[in-house]
Protein backbone atom coordinates (compact mmCIF):
# COMPACT_ATOMS: atom_id res chain seq x y z
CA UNK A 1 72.35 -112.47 -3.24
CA UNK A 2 71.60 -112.18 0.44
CA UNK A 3 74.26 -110.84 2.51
CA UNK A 4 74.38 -110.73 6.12
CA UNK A 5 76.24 -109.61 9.53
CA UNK A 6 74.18 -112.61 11.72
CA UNK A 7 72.38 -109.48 12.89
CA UNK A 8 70.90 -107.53 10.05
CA UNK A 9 70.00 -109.23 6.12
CA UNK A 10 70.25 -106.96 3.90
CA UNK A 11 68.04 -107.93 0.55
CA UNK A 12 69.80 -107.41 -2.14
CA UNK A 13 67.83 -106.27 -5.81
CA UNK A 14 67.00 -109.37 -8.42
CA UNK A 15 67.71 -112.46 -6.45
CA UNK A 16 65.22 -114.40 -6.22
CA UNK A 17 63.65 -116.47 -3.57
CA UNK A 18 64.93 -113.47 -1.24
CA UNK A 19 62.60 -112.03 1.37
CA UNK A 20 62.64 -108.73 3.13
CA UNK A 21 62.92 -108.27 6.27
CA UNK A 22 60.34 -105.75 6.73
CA UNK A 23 57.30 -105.45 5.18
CA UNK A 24 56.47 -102.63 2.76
CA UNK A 25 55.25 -99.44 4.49
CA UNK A 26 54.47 -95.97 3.10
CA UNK A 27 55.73 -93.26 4.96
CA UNK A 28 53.36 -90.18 6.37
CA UNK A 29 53.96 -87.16 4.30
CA UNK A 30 55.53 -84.41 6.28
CA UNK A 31 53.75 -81.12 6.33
CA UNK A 32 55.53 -78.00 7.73
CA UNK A 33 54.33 -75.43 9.78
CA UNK A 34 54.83 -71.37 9.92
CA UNK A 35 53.38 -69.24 13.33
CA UNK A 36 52.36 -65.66 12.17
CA UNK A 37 52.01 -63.39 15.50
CA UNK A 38 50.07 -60.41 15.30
CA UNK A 39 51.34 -57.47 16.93
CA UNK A 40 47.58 -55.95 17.58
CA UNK A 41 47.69 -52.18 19.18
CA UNK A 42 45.26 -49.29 19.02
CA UNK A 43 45.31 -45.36 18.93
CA UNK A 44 43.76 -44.10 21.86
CA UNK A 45 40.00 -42.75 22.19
CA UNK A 46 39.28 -39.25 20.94
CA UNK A 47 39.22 -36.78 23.46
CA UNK A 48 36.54 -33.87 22.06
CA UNK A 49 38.12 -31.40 24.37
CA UNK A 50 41.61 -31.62 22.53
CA UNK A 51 41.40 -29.06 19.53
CA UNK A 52 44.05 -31.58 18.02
CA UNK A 53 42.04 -34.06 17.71
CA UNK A 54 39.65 -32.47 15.42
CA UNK A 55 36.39 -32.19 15.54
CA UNK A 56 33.39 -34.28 16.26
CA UNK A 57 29.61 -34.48 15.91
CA UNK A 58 27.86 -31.30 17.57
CA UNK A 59 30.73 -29.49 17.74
CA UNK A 60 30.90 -26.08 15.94
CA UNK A 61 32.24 -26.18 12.79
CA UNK A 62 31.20 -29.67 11.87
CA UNK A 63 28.94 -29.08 8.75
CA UNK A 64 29.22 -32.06 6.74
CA UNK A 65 31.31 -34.28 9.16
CA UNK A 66 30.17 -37.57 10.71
CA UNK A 67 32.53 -38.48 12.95
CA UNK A 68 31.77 -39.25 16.60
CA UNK A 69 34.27 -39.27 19.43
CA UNK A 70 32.10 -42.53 20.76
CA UNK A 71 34.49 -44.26 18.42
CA UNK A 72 37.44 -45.60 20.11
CA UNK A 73 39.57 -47.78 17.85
CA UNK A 74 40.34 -51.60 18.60
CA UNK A 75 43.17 -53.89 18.62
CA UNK A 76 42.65 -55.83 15.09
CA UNK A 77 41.04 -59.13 15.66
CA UNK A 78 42.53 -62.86 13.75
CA UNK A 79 39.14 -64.87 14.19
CA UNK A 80 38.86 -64.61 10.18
CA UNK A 81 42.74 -64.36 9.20
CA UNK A 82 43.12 -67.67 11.72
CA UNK A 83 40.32 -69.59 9.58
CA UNK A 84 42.42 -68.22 6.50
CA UNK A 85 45.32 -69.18 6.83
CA UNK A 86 45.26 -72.47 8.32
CA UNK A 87 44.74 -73.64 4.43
CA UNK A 88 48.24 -72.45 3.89
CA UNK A 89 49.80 -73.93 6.57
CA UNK A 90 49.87 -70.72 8.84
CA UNK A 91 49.07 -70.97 12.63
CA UNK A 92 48.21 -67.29 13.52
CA UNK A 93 48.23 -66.01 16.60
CA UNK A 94 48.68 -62.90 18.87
CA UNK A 95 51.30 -61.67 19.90
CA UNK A 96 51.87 -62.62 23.53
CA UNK A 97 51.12 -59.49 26.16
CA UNK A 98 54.97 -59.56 27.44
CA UNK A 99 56.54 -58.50 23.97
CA UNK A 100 53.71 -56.77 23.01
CA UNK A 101 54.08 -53.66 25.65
CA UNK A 102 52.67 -50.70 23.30
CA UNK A 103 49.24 -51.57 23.15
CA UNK A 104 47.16 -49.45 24.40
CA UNK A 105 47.41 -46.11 26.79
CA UNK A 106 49.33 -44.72 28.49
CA UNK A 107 52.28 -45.24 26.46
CA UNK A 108 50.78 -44.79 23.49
CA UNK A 109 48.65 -41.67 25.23
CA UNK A 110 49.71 -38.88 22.23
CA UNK A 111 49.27 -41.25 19.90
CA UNK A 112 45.45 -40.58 18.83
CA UNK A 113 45.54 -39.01 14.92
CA UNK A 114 42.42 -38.31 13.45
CA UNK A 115 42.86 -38.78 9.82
CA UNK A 116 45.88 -40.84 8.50
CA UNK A 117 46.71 -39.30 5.15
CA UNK A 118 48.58 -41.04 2.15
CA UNK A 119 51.38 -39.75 0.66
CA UNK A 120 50.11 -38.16 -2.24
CA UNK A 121 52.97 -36.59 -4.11
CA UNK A 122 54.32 -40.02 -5.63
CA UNK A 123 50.26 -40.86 -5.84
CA UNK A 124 50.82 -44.55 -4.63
CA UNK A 125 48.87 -44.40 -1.36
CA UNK A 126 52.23 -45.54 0.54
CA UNK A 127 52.15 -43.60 4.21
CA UNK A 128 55.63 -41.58 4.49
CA UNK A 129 56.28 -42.60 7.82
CA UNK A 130 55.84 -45.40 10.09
CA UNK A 131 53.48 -45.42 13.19
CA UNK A 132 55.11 -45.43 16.15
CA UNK A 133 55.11 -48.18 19.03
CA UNK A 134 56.29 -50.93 17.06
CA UNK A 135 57.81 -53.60 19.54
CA UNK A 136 58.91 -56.48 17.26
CA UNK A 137 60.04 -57.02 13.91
CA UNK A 138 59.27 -59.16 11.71
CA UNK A 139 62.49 -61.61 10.49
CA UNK A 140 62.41 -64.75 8.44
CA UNK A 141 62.24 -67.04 11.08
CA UNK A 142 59.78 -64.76 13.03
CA UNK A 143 57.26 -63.60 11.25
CA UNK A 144 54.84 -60.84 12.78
CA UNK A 145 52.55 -57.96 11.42
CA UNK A 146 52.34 -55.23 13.05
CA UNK A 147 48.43 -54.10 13.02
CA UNK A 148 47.15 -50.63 14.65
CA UNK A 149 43.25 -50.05 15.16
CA UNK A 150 43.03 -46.45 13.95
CA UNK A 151 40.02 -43.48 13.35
CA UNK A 152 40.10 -42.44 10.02
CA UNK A 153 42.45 -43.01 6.69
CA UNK A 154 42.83 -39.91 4.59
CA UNK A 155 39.65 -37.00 4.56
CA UNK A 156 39.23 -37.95 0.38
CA UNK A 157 38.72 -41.65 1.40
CA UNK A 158 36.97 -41.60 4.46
CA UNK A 159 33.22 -41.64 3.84
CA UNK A 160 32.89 -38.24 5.50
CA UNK A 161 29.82 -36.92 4.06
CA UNK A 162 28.98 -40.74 3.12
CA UNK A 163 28.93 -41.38 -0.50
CA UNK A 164 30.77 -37.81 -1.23
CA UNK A 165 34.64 -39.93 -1.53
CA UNK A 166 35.86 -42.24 -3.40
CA UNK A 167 34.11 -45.44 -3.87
CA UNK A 168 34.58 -47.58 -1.43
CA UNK A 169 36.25 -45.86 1.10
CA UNK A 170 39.72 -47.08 3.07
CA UNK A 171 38.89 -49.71 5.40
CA UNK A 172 42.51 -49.62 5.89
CA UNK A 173 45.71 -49.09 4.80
CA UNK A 174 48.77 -51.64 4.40
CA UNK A 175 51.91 -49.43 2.98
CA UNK A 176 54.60 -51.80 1.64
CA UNK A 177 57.07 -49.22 2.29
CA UNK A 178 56.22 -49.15 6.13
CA UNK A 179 55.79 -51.18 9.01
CA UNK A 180 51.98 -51.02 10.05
CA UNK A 181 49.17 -52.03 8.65
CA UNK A 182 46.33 -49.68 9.62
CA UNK A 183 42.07 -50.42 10.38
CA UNK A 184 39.93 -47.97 10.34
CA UNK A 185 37.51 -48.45 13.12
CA UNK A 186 35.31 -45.30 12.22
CA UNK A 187 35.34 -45.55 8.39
CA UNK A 188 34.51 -49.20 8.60
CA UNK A 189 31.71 -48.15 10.80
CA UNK A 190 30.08 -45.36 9.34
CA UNK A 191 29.81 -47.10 5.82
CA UNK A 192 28.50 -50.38 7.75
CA UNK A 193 25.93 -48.29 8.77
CA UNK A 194 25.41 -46.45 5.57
CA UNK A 195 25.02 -49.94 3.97
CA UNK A 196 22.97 -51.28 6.16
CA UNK A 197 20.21 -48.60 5.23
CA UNK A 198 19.60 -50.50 2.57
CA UNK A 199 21.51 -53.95 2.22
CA UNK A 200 19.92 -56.18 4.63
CA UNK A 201 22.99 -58.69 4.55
CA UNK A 202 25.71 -56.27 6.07
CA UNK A 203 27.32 -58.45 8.67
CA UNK A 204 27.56 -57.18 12.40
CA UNK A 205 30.18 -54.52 13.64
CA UNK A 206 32.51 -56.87 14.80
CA UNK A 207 32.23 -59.61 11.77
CA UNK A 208 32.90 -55.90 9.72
CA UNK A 209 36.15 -55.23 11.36
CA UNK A 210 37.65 -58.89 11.89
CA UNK A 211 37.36 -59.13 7.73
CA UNK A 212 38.62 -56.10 7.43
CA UNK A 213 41.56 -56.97 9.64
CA UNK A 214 42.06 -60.37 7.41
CA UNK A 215 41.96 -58.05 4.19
CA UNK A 216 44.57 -55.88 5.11
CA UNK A 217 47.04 -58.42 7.04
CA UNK A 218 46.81 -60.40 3.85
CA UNK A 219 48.19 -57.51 1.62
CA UNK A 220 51.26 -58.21 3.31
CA UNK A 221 51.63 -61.57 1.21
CA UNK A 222 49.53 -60.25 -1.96
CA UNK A 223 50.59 -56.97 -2.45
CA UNK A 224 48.62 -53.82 -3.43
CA UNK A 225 45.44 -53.87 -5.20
CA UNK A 226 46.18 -53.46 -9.05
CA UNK A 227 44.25 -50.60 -10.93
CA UNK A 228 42.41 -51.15 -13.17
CA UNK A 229 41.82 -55.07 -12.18
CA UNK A 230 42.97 -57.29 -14.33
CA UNK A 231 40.82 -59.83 -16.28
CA UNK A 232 40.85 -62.81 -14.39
CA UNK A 233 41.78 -61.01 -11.11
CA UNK A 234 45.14 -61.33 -9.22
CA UNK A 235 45.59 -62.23 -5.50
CA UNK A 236 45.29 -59.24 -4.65
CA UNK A 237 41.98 -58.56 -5.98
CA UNK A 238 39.95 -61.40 -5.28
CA UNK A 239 38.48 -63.80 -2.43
CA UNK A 240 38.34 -61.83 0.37
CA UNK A 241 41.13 -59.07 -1.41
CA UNK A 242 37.74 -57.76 -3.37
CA UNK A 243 37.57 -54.19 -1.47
CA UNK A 244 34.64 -53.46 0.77
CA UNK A 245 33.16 -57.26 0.55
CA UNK A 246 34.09 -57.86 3.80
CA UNK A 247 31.33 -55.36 4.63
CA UNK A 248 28.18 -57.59 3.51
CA UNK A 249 29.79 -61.30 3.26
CA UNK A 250 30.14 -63.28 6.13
CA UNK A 251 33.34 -65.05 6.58
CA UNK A 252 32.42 -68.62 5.74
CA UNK A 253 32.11 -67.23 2.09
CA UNK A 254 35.76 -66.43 2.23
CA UNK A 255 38.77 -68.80 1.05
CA UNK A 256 42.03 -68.52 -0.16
CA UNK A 257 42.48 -69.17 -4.12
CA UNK A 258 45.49 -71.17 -5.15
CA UNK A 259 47.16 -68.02 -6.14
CA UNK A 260 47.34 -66.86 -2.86
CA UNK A 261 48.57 -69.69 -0.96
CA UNK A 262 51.36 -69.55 -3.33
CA UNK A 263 51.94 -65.74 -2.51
CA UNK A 264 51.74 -66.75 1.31
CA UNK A 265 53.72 -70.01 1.27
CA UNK A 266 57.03 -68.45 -0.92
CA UNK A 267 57.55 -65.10 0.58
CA UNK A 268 60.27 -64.92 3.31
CA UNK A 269 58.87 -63.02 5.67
CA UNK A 270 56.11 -60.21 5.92
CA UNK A 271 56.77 -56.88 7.12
């Protein structure tokens, strides 16, 4: 039966000849948002007059080393991680200049460390401490990564003679059991050019390090790279996750699978 208040009918299941008031009308799906802020600092140039900085091409003692002190690492760029992400429903953006004081020099003048080494006594390539000049944290309804343009990871991954590491070499690091996630400006650079002696589809400097930055801010949702990779490949080792693609593939190659927009959309929070 229909029922009303003289203001409002109210249609009432099965009886027939009853109208609704209101046509049928489908309602617009609701999509929710997250905002990922990158906390993007550097390490401060090399200075070739500071014995602690090590040392540098033509300086005495450098037999087999390649390293430059023209090489002055980069905030991490989120051109590629931006394009990424938007697929899992991730606006990405930096961090804005007035929380993010530690940048770049002077405060962070000390700061400059030639070769970040691993830990190597557990053998899990975590770092065993944090970086310092870390200005917000990242909390559930905040989320941030922290990402630090750096030299050099660790001298038995860093291409130094080229092809005489481990292949490929660190493009970066991304500890779980620490705060920063680390690019290697130099490394990324010197095998770059390496490759590009003979691949003529290695993408520009800059393309090089803006997919490396991508890479490594994604491990904070995927995880470490799993040794040996598994048949098919988890999110952590495929897409853009493959190590040392981002060298020779240009970013509109890249995607996330469906594997890891789950491992973006269910964690909490990155660190």
């Amino acid at each position: 039966m229909a029922q009303t208040d003289g203001k409002t009918p109210v249609l009432v299941r099965g009886d027939p000849g009853v109208v609704s008031p209101m046509a049928p009308k489908k309602t617009s799906i609701m999509e929710v948002w997250r905002t990922l802020w990158i906390e993007s600092d550097a390490m401060r140039a090399p200075n070739n007059m500071n014995p602690a900085d090590g040392i540098f091409v033509g300086q005495p003692g450098c037999l087999a080393c390649e390293d430059p002190d023209t090489t002055t690492p980069t905030p991490p760029t989120i051109t590629a991680l931006y394009n990424l992400l938007q697929v899992a429903n991730i606006e990405v953006q930096l961090l804005p200049a007035q929380y993010n004081v530690n940048v770049t020099p002077p405060l962070l003048q000390k700061a400059f460390q030639h070769n970040i080494e691993p830990q190597t006594a557990a053998g899990d390539g975590y770092l065993q401490a944090d970086y310092p000049g870390r200005d917000v944290d990242s909390v559930e309804r905040f989320w941030v990564i922290r990402m630090l343009g750096a030299y050099e990871g660790g001298v038995a991954e860093d291409n130094d003679p080229d092809v005489a590491d481990v292949a490929p070499p660190a493009l970066g690091y991304a500890p779980q059991s620490t705060k920063t996630t680390y690019l290697f400006d130099e490394t990324i650079r010197d095998y770059r050019d390496m490759l590009a002696g003979s691949q003529s589809y290695v993408v520009p400097i800059g393309a090089a390090l803006d997919l490396a930055s991508a890479h490594e801010a994604l491990h904070r949702f995927v995880g470490n790279h799993v040794r040996p990779i598994p048949t098919p490949p988890g999110p952590a080792d495929e897409g853009i996750m493959q190590n040392a693609f981002v060298i020779f593939t240009t970013s509109a190659q890249f995607t996330l699978t469906d594997a890891q927009i789950r491992s973006v959309q269910r964690l909490r929070n990155p660190k």
